[in-house]
C-alpha atoms as a PDB file:
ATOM      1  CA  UNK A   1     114.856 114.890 139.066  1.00  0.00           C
ATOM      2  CA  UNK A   2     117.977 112.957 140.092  1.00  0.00           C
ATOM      3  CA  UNK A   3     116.503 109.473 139.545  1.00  0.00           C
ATOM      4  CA  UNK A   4     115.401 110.940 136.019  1.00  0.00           C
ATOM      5  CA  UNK A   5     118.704 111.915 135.303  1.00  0.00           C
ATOM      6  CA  UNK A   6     120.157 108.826 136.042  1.00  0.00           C
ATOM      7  CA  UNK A   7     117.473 106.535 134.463  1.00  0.00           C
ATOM      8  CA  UNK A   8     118.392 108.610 131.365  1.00  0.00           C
ATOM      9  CA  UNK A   9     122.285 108.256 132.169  1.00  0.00           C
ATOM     10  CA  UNK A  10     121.454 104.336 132.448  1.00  0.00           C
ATOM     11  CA  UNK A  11     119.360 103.923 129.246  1.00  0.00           C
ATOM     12  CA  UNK A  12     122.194 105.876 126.987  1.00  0.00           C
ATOM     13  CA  UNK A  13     125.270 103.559 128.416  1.00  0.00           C
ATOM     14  CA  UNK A  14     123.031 100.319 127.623  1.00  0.00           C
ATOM     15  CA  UNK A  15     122.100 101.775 123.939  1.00  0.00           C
ATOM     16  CA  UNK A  16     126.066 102.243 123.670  1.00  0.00           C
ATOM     17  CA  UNK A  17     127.009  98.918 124.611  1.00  0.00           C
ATOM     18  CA  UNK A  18     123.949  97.038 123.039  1.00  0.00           C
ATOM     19  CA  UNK A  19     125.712  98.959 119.511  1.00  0.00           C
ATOM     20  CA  UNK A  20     129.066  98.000 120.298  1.00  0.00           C
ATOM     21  CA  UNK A  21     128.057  94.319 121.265  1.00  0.00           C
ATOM     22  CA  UNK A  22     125.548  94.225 118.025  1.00  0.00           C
ATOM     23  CA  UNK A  23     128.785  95.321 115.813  1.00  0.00           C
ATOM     24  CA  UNK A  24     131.529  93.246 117.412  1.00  0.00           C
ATOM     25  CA  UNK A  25     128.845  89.942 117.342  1.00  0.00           C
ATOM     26  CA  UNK A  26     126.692  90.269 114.649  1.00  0.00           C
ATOM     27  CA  UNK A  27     127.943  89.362 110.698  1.00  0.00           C
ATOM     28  CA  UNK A  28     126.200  91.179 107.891  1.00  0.00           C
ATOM     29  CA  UNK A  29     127.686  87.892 105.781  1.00  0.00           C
ATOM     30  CA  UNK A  30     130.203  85.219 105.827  1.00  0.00           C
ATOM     31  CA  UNK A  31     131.775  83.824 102.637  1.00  0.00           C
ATOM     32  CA  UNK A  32     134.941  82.918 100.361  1.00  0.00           C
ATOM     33  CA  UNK A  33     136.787  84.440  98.237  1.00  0.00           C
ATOM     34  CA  UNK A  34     139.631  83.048  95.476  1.00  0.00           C
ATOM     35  CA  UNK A  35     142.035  84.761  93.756  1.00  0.00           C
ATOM     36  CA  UNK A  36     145.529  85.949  93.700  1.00  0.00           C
ATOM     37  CA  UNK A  37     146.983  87.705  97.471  1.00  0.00           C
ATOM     38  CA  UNK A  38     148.473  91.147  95.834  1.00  0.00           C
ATOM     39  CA  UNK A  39     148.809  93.075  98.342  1.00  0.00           C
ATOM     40  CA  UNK A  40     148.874  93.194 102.472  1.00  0.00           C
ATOM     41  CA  UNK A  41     150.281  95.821 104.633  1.00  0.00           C
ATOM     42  CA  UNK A  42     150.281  97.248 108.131  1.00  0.00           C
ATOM     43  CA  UNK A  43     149.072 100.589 107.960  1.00  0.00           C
ATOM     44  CA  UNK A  44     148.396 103.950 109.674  1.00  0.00           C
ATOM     45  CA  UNK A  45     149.914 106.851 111.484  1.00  0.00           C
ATOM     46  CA  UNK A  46     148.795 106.690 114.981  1.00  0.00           C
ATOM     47  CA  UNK A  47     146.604 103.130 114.969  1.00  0.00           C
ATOM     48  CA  UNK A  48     148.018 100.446 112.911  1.00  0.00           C
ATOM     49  CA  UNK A  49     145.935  97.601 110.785  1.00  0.00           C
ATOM     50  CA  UNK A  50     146.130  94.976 108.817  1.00  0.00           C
ATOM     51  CA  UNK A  51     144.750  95.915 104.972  1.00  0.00           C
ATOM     52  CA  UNK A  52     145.281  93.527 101.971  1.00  0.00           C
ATOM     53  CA  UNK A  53     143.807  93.111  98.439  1.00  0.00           C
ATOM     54  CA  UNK A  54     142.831  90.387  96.539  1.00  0.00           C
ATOM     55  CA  UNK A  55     142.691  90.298  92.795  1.00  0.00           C
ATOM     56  CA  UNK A  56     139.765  88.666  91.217  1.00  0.00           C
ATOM     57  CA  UNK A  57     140.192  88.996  87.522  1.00  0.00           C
ATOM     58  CA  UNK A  58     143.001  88.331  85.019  1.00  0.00           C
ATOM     59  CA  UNK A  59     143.342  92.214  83.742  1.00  0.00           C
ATOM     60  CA  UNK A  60     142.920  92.998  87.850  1.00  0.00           C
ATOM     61  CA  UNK A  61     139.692  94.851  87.085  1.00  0.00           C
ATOM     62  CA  UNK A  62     138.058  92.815  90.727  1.00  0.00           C
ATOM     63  CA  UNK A  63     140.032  93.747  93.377  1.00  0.00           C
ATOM     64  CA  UNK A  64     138.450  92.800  96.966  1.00  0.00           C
ATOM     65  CA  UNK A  65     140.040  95.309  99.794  1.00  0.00           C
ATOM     66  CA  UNK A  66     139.953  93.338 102.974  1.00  0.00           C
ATOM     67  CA  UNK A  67     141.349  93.943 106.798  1.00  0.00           C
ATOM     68  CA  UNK A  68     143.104  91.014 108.787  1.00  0.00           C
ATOM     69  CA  UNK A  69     141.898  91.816 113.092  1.00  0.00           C
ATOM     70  CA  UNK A  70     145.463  92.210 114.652  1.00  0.00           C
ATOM     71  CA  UNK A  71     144.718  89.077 116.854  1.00  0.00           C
ATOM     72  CA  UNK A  72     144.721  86.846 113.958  1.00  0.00           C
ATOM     73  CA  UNK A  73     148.720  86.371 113.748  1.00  0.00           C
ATOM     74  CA  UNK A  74     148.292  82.707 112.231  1.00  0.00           C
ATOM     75  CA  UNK A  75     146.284  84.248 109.339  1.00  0.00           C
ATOM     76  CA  UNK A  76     148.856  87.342 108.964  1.00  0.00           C
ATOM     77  CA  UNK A  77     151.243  85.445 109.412  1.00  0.00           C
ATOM     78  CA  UNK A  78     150.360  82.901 106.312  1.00  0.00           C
ATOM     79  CA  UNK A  79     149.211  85.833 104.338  1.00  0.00           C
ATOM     80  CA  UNK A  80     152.974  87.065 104.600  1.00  0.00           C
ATOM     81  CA  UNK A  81     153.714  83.733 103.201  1.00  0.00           C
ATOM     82  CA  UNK A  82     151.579  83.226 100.293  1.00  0.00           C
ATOM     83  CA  UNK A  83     151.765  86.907  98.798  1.00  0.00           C
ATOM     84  CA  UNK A  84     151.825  86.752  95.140  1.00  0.00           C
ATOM     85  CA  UNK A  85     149.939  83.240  94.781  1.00  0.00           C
ATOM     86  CA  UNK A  86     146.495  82.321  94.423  1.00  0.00           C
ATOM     87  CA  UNK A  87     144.336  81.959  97.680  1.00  0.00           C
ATOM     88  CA  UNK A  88     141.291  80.931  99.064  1.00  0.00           C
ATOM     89  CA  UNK A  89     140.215  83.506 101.703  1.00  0.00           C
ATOM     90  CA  UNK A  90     137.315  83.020 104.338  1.00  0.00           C
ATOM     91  CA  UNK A  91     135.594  86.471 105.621  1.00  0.00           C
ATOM     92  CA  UNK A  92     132.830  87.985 107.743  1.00  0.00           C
ATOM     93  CA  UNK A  93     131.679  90.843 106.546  1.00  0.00           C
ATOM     94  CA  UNK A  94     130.513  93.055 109.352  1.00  0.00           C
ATOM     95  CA  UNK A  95     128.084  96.304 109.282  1.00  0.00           C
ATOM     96  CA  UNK A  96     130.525  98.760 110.366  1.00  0.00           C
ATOM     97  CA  UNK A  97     134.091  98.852 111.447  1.00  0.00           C
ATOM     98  CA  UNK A  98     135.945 100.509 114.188  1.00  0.00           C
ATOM     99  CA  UNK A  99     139.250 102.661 113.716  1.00  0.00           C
ATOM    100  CA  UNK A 100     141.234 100.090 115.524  1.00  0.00           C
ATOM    101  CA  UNK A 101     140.298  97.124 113.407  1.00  0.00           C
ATOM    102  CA  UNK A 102     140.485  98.388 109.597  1.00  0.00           C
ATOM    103  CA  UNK A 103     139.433 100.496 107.067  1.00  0.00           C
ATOM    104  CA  UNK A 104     137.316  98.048 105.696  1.00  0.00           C
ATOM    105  CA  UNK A 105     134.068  95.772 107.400  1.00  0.00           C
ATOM    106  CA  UNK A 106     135.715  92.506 105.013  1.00  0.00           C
ATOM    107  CA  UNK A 107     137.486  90.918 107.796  1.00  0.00           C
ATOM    108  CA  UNK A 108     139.804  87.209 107.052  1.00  0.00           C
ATOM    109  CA  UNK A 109     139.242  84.644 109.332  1.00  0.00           C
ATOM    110  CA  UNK A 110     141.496  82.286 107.444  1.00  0.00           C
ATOM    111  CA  UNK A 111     143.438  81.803 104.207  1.00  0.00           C
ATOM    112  CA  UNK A 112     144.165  78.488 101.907  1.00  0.00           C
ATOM    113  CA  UNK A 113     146.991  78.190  99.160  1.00  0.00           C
ATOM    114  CA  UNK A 114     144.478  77.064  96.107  1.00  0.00           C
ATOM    115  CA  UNK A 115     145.519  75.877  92.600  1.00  0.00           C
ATOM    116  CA  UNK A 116     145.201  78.886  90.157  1.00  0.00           C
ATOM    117  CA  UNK A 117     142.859  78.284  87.240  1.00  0.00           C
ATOM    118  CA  UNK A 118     144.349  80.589  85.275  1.00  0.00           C
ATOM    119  CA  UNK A 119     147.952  78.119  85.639  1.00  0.00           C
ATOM    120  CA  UNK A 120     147.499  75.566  82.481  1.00  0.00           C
ATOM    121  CA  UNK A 121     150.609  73.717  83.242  1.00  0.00           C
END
C-alpha cells in the first residue's frame, strides 16, 4: 500500500512540473506588434508586474494589453523611454500566465522606436 501511495505521490509531482515546464517553455505564438506605447505601469497590491498598452488605431479603438517579465529591465527600461511614441514591440504569447508574471499571457521580449505612419511631416 505504501509503494502505491508513493507511486501515486510520484506521478502527481511529475504531472505538476511537466505543466509548469510546458507553460514556462512552450509559446502559443510569437509576433510583432506597431503602434503607439500609451500606457505602462507597475502594478498590484501584494505581487507587482509590469502591464502596458499599445494603441493600434487612430480613434484608439485597438488597444493590445501586454505584460513586460520583471527580468527584462533593458525592455522596461526603454519602454519608460519611448512612452507616448510609436513602437515596434516583439511578443510571445504564452497559454496561460502565472500571478507573478502578469495579468496578461502577451509577454515583450523587446521594443523598437518605429516611424509613425500616421506622422506626414
Amino acid at each position: 500500500m505504501k509503494k502505491f501511495l508513493a507511486l501515486i505521490l510520484v506521478l502527481i509531482t511529475i504531472g505538476f512540473l511537466s505543466y509548469f515546464a510546458f507553460i514556462y517553455y512552450v509559446p502559443v505564438s510569437e509576433g510583432i506588434r506597431s503602434g503607439e506605447l500609451i500606457r505602462l505601469s507597475h502594478k498590484g497590491v501584494v505581487i507587482k508586474t509590469w502591464e502596458g498598452e499599445l494603441s493600434q488605431g487612430i480613434s484608439g479603438a485597438q488597444i493590445f494589453k501586454f505584460s513586460v517579465l520583471d527580468s527584462d529591465k533593458e525592455v522596461i527600461e526603454k519602454m519608460k523611454d519611448l512612452q507616448g511614441q510609436y513602437v515596434k514591440l516583439t511578443y510571445v504569447e504564452k497559454y496561460r500566465t502565472f500571478v507573478w508574471w502578469g495579468e496578461t499571457r502577451y509577454f515583450i521580449t523587446s521594443i523598437q522606436k518605429e516611424k509613425s505612419p500616421f506622422d506626414q511631416r
